[in-house]
N, C-alpha and C. Protein backbone atom coordinates (compact mmCIF):
# COMPACT_ATOMS: atom_id res chain seq x y z
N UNK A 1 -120.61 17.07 69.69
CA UNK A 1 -121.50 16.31 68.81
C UNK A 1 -120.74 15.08 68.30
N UNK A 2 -121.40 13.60 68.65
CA UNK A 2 -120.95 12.92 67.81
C UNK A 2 -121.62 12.39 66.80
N UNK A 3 -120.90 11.70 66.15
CA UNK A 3 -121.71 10.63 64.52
C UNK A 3 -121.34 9.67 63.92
N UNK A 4 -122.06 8.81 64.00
CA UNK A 4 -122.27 7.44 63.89
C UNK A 4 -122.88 6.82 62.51
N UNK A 5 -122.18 6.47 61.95
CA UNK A 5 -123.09 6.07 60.74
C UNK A 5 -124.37 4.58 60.64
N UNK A 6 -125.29 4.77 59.99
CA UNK A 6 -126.12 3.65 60.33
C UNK A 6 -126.18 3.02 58.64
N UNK A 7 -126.43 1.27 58.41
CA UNK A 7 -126.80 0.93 57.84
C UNK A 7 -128.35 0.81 57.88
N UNK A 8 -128.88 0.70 57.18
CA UNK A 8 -130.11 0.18 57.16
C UNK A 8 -130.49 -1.36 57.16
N UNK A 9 -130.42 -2.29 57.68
CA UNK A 9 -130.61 -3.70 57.72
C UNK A 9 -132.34 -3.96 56.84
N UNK A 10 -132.38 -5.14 56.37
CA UNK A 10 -133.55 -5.74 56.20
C UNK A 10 -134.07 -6.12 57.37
N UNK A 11 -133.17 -6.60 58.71
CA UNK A 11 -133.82 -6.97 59.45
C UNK A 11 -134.39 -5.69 60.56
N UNK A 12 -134.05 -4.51 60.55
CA UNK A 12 -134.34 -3.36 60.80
C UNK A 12 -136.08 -2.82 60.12
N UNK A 13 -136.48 -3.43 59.34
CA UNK A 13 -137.60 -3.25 58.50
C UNK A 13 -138.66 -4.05 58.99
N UNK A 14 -139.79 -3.66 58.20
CA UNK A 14 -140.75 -4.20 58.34
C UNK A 14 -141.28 -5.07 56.84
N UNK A 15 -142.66 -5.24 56.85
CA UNK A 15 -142.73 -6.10 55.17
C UNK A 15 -142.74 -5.02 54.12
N UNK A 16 -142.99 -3.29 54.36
CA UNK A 16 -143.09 -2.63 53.54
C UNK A 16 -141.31 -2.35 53.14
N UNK A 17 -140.45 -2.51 53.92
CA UNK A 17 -138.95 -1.96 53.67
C UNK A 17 -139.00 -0.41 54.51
N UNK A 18 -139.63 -0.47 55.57
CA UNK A 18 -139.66 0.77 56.40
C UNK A 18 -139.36 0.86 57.72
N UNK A 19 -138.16 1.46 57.91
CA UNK A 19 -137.46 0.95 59.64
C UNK A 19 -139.14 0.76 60.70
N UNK A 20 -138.77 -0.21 61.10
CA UNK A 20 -140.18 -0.74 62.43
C UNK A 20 -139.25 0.48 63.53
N UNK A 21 -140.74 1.15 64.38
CA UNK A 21 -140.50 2.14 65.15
C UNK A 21 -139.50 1.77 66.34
N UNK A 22 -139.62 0.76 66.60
CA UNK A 22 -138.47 0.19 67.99
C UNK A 22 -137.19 0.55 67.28
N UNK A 23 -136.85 0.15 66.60
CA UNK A 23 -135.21 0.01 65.52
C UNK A 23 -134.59 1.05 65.79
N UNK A 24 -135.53 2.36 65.90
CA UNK A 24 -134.58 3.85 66.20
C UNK A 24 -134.15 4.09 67.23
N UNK A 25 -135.35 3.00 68.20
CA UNK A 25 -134.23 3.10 69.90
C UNK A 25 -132.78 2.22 69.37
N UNK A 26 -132.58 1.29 68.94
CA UNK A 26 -131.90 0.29 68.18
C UNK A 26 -130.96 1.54 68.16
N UNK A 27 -130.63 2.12 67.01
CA UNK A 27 -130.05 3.07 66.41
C UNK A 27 -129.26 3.79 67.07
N UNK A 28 -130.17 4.23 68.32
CA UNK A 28 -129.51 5.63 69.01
C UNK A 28 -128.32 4.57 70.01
N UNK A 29 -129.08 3.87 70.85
CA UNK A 29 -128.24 3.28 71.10
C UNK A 29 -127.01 2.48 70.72
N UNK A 30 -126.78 2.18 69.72
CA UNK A 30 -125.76 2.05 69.13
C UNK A 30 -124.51 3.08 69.05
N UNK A 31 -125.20 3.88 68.52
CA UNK A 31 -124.76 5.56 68.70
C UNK A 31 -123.78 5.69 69.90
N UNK A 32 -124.79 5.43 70.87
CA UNK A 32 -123.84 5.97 72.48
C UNK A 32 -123.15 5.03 73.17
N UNK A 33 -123.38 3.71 72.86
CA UNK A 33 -122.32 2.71 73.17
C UNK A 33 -120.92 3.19 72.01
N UNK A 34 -120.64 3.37 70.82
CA UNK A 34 -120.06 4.25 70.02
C UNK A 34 -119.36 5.18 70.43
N UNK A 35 -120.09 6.36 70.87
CA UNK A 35 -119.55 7.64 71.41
C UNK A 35 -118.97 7.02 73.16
N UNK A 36 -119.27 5.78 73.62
CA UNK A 36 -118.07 5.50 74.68
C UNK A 36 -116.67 5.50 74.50
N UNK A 37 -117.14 3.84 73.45
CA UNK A 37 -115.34 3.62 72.77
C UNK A 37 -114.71 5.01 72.38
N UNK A 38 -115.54 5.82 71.82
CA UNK A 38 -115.06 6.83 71.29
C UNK A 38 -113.84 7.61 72.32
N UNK A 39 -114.62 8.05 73.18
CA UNK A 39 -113.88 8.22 74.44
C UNK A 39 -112.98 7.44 75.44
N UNK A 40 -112.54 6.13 74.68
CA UNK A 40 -111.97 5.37 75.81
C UNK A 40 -112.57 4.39 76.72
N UNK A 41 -113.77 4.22 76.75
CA UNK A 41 -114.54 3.64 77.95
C UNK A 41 -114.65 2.62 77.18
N UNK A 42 -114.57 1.08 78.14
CA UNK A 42 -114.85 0.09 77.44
C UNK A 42 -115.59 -0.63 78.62
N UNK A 43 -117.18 -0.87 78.00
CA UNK A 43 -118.25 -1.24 78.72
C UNK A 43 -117.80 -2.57 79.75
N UNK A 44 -116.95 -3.59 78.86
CA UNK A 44 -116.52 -4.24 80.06
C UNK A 44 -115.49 -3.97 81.34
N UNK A 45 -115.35 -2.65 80.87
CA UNK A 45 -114.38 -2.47 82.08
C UNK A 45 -115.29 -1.70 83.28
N UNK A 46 -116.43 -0.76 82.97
CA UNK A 46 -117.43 -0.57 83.84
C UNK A 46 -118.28 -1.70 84.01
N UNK A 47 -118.88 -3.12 83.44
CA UNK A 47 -119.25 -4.07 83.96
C UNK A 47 -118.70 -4.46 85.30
N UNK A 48 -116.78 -4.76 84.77
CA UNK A 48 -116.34 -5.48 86.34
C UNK A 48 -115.88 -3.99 87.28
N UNK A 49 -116.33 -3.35 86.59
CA UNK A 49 -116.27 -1.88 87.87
C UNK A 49 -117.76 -1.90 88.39
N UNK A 50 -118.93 -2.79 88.04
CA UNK A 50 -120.47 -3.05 88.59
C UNK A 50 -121.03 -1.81 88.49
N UNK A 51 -120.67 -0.99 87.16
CA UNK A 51 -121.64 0.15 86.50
C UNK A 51 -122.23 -0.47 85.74
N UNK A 52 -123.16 0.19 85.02
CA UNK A 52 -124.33 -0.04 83.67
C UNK A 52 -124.74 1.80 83.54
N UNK A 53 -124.94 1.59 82.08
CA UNK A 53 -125.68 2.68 82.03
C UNK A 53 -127.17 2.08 81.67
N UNK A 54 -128.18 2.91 82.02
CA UNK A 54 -129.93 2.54 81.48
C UNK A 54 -130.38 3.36 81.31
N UNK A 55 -130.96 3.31 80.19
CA UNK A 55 -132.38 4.13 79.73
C UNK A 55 -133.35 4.20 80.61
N UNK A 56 -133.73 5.78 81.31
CA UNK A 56 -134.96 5.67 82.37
C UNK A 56 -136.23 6.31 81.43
N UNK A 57 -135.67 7.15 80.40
CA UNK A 57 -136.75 7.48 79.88
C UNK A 57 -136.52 8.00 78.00
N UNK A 58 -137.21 7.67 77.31
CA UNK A 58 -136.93 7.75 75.77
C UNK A 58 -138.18 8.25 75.34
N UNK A 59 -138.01 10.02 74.80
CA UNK A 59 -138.68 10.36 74.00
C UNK A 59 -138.82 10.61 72.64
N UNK A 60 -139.37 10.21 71.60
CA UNK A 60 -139.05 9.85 70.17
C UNK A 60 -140.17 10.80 69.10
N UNK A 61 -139.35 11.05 68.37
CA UNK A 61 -140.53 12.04 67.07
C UNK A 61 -139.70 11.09 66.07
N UNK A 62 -141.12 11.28 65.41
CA UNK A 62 -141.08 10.05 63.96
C UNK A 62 -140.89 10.97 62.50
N UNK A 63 -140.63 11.78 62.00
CA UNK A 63 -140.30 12.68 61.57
C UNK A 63 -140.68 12.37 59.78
N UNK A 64 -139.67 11.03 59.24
CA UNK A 64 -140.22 11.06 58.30
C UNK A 64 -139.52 9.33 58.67
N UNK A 65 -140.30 8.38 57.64
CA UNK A 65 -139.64 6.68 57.37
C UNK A 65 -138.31 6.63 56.58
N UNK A 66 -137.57 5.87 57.62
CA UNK A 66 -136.18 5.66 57.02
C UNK A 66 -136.49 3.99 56.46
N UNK A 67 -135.80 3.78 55.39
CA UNK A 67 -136.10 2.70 54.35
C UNK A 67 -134.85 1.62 54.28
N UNK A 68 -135.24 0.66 54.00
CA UNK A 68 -134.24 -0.31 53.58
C UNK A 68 -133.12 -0.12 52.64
N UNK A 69 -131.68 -0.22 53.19
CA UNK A 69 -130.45 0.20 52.36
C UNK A 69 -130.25 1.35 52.73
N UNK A 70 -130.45 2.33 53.02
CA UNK A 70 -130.38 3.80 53.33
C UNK A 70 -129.30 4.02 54.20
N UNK A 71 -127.99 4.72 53.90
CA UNK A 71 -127.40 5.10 54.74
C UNK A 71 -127.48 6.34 55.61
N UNK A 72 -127.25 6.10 56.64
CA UNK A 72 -128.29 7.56 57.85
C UNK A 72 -127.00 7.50 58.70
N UNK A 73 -126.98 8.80 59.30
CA UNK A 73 -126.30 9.10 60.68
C UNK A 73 -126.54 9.17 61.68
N UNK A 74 -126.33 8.98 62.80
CA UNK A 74 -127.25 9.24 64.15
C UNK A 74 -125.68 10.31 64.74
N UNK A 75 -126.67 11.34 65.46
CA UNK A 75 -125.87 12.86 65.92
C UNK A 75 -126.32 12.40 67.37
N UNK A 76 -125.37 12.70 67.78
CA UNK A 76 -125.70 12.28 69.52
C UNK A 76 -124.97 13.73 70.23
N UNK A 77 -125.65 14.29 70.98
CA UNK A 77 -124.37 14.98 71.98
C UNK A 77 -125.27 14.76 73.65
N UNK A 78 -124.75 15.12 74.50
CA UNK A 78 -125.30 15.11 76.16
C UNK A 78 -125.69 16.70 75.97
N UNK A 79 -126.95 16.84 76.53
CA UNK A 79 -127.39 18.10 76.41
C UNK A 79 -127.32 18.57 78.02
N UNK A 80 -127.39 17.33 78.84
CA UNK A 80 -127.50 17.79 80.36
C UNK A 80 -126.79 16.71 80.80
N UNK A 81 -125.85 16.96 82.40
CA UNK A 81 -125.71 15.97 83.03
C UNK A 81 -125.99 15.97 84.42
N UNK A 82 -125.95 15.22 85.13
CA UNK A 82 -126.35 15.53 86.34
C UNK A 82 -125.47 14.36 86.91
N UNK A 83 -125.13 14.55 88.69
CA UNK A 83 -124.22 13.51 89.41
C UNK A 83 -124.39 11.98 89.02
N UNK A 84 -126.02 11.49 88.33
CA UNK A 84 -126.13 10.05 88.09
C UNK A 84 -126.56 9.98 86.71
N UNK A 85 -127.00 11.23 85.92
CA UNK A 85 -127.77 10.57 84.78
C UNK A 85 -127.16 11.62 83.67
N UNK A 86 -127.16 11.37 82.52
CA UNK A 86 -126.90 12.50 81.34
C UNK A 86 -128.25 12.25 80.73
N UNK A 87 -128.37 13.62 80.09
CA UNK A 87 -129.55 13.81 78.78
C UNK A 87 -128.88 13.55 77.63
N UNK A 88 -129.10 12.23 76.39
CA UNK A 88 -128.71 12.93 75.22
C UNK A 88 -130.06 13.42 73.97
N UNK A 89 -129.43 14.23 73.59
CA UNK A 89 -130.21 14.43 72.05
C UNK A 89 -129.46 14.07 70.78
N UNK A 90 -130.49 12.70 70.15
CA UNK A 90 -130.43 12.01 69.40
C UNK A 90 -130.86 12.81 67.85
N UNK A 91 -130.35 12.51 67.05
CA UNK A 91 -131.00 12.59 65.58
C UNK A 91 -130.36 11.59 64.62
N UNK A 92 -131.33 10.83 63.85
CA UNK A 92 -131.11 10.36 62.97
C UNK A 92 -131.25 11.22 61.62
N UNK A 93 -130.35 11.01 60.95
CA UNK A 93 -130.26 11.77 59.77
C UNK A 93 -129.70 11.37 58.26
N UNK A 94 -130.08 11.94 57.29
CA UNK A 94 -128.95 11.65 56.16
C UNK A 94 -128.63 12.84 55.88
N UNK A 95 -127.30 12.62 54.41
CA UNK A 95 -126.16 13.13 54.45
C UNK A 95 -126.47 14.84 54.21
N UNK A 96 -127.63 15.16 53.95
CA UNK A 96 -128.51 16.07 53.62
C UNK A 96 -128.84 16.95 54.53
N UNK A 97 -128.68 16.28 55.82
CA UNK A 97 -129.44 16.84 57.00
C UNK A 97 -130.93 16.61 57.30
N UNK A 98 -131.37 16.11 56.42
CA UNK A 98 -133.09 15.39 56.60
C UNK A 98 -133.22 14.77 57.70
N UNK A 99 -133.96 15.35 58.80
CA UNK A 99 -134.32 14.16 59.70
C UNK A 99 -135.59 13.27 60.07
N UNK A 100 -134.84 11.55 60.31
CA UNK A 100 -135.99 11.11 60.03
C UNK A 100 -136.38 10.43 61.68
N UNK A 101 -135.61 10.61 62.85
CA UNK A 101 -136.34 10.90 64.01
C UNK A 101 -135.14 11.51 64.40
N UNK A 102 -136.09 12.21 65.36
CA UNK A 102 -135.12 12.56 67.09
C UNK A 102 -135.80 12.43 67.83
N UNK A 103 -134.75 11.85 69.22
CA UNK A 103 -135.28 11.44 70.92
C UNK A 103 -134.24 12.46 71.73
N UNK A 104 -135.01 12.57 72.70
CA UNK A 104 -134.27 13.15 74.34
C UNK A 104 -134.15 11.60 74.40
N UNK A 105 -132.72 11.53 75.11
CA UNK A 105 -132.81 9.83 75.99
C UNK A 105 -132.09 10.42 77.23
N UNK A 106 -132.98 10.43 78.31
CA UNK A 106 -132.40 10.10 79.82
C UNK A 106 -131.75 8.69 79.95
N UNK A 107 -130.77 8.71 80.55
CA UNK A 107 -129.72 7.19 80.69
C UNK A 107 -129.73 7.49 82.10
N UNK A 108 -129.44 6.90 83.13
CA UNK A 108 -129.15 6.49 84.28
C UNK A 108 -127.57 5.79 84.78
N UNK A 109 -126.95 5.84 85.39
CA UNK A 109 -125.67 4.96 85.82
C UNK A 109 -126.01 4.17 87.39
N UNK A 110 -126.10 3.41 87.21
CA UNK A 110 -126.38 2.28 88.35
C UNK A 110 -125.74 1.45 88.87
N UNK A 111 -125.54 1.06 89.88
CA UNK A 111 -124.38 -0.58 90.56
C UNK A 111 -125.50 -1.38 89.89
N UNK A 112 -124.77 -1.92 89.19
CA UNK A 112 -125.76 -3.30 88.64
C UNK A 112 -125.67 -4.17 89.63
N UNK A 113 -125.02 -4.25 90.89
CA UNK A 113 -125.59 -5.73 91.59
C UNK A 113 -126.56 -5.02 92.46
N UNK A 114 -126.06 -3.61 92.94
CA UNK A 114 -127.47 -3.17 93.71
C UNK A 114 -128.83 -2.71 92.97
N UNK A 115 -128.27 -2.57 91.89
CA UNK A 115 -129.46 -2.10 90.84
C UNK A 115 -130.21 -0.74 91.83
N UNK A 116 -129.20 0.23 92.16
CA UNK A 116 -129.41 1.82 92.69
C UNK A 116 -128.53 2.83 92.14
N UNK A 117 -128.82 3.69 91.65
CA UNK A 117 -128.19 5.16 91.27
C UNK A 117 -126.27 4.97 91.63
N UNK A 118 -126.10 5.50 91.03
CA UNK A 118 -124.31 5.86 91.60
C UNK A 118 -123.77 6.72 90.44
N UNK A 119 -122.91 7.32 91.03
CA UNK A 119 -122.21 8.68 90.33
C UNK A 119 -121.57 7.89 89.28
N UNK A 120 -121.91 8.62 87.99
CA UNK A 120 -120.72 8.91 86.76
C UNK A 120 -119.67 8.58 86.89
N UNK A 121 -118.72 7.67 86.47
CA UNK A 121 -117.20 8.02 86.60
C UNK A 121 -116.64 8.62 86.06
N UNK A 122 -115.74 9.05 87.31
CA UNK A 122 -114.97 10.75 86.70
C UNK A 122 -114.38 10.73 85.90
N UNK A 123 -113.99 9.94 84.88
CA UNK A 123 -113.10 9.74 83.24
C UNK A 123 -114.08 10.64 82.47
N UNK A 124 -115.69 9.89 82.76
CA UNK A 124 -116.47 10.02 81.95
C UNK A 124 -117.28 11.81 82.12
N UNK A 125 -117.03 12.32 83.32
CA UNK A 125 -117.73 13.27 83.48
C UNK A 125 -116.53 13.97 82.52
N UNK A 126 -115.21 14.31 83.50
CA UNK A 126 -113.86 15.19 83.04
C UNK A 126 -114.34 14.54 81.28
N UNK A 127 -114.28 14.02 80.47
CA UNK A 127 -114.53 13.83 78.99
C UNK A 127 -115.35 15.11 78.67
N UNK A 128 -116.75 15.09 78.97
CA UNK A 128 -117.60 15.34 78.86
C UNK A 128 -117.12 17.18 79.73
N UNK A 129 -116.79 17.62 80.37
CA UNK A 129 -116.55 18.97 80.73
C UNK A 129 -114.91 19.27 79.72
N UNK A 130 -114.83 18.47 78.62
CA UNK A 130 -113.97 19.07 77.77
C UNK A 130 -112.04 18.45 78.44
N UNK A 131 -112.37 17.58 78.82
CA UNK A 131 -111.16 16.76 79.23
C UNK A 131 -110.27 17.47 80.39
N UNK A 132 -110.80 18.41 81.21
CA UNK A 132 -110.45 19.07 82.26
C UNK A 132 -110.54 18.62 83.76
């Protein structure tokens, strides 16, 4: 499990002071670019290695409105992986444990010049099977 702390931006809001629903993709992702560095991976070094990771699919529950100023956490772990894609499960939260969404996010790993599937790199899998 990782965790990420979130500010709440004004520009994250809407006119009421209530995160706008896109913002939590915003969020998570932040999160898992996060939980890379975390691990060592530095996105430009899979750029000129012609990886990307992508979102193929994002499912989201709206749970309760996170507000302007609010400090929240986002909990990330990989629930599944597979030779090209990981599952994570997302939650945004405060310090309470209140949550105010969670997503499944399917990610993808791709040759960005071919823009087709390609395996994980093995830093990143061996991380992820517990540094073995």
């Amino acid at each position: 499990m990782f965790r990420w702390p979130i500010s709440v931006y004004y520009e994250d809001t809407d006119a009421g002071g209530i995160v706008y629903h896109s913002n939590y993709l915003n969020f998570f992702e932040r999160a898992r670019t996060e939980w890379l560095k975390a691990i060592g991976v530095k996105q430009t070094e899979l750029l000129a290695d012609d990886i990307v990771f992508v979102v193929k699919k994002a499912e989201l529950d709206f749970c309760r409105p996170a507000k302007f100023e609010q400090e929240l956490i986002v909990e990330s772990a990989v629930i599944e992986m597979k030779k090209v894609s990981l599952v994570f499960k997302q939650r945004l939260i405060d310090e309470q444990g209140v949550t105010y969404c969670e997503g499944k996010i399917l990610v993808a790993c791709i040759s960005l010049s071919r823009m087709r599937p390609r395996a994980i790199p093995q830093n990143i899998v061996q991380e992820l099977n517990g540094g073995s």
